[in-house]
C-alpha atoms as a PDB file:
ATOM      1  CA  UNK A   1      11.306  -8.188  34.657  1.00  0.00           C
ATOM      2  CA  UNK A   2      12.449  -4.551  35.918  1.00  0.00           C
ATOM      3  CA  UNK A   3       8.853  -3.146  34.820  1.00  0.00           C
ATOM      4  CA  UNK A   4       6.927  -6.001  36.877  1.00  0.00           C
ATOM      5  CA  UNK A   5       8.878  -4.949  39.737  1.00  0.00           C
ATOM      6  CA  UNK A   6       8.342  -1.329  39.456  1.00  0.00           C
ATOM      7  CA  UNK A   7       4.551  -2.135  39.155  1.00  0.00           C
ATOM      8  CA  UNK A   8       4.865  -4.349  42.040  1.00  0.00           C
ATOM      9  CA  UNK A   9       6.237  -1.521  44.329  1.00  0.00           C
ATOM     10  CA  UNK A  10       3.904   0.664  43.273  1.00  0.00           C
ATOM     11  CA  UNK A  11       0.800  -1.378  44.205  1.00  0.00           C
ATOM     12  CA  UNK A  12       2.574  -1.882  47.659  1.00  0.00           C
ATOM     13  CA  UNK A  13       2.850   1.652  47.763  1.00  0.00           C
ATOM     14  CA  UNK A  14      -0.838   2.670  46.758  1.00  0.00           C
ATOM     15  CA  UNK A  15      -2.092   0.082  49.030  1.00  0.00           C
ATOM     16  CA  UNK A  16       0.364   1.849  51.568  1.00  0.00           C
ATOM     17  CA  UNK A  17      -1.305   5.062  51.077  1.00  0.00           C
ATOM     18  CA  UNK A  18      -4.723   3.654  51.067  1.00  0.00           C
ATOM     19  CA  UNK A  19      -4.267   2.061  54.253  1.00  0.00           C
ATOM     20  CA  UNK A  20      -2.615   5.358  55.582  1.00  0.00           C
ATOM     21  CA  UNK A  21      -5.882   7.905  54.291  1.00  0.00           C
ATOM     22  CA  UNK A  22      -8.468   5.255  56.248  1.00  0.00           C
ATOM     23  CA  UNK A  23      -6.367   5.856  59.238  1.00  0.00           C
ATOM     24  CA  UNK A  24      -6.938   9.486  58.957  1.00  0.00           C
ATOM     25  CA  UNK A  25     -10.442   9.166  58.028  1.00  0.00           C
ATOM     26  CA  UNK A  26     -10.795   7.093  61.090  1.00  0.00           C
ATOM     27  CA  UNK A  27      -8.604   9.522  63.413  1.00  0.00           C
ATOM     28  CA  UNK A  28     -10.606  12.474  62.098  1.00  0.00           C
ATOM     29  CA  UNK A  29     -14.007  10.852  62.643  1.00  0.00           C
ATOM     30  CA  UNK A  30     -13.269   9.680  65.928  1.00  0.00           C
ATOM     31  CA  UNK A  31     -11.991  12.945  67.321  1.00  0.00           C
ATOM     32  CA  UNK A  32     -15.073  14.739  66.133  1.00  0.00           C
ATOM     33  CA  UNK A  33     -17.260  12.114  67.792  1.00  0.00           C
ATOM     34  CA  UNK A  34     -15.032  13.029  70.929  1.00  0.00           C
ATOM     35  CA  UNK A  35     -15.627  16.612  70.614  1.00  0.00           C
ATOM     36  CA  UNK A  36     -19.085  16.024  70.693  1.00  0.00           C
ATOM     37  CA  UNK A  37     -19.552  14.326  73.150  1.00  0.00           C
ATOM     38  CA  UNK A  38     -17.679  16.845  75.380  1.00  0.00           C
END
């Protein structure tokens, strides 16, 4: 029962960090596209 919760929190937290690195993609892309376009 312990291990199935320790797997559980880590999915939540690689799904947290997945989440987290699109942001960043996202924020990086989007201020190039900004530069740009300046």
């Amino acid at each position: 029962m312990k291990n199935d919760l320790l797997l559980i929190n880590r999915l939540k937290l690689a799904n947290t960090v997945d989440i987290y690195n699109v942001v960043l993609m996202w924020y990086f892309l989007l201020k190039m596209c900004i530069k740009r376009k300046t």
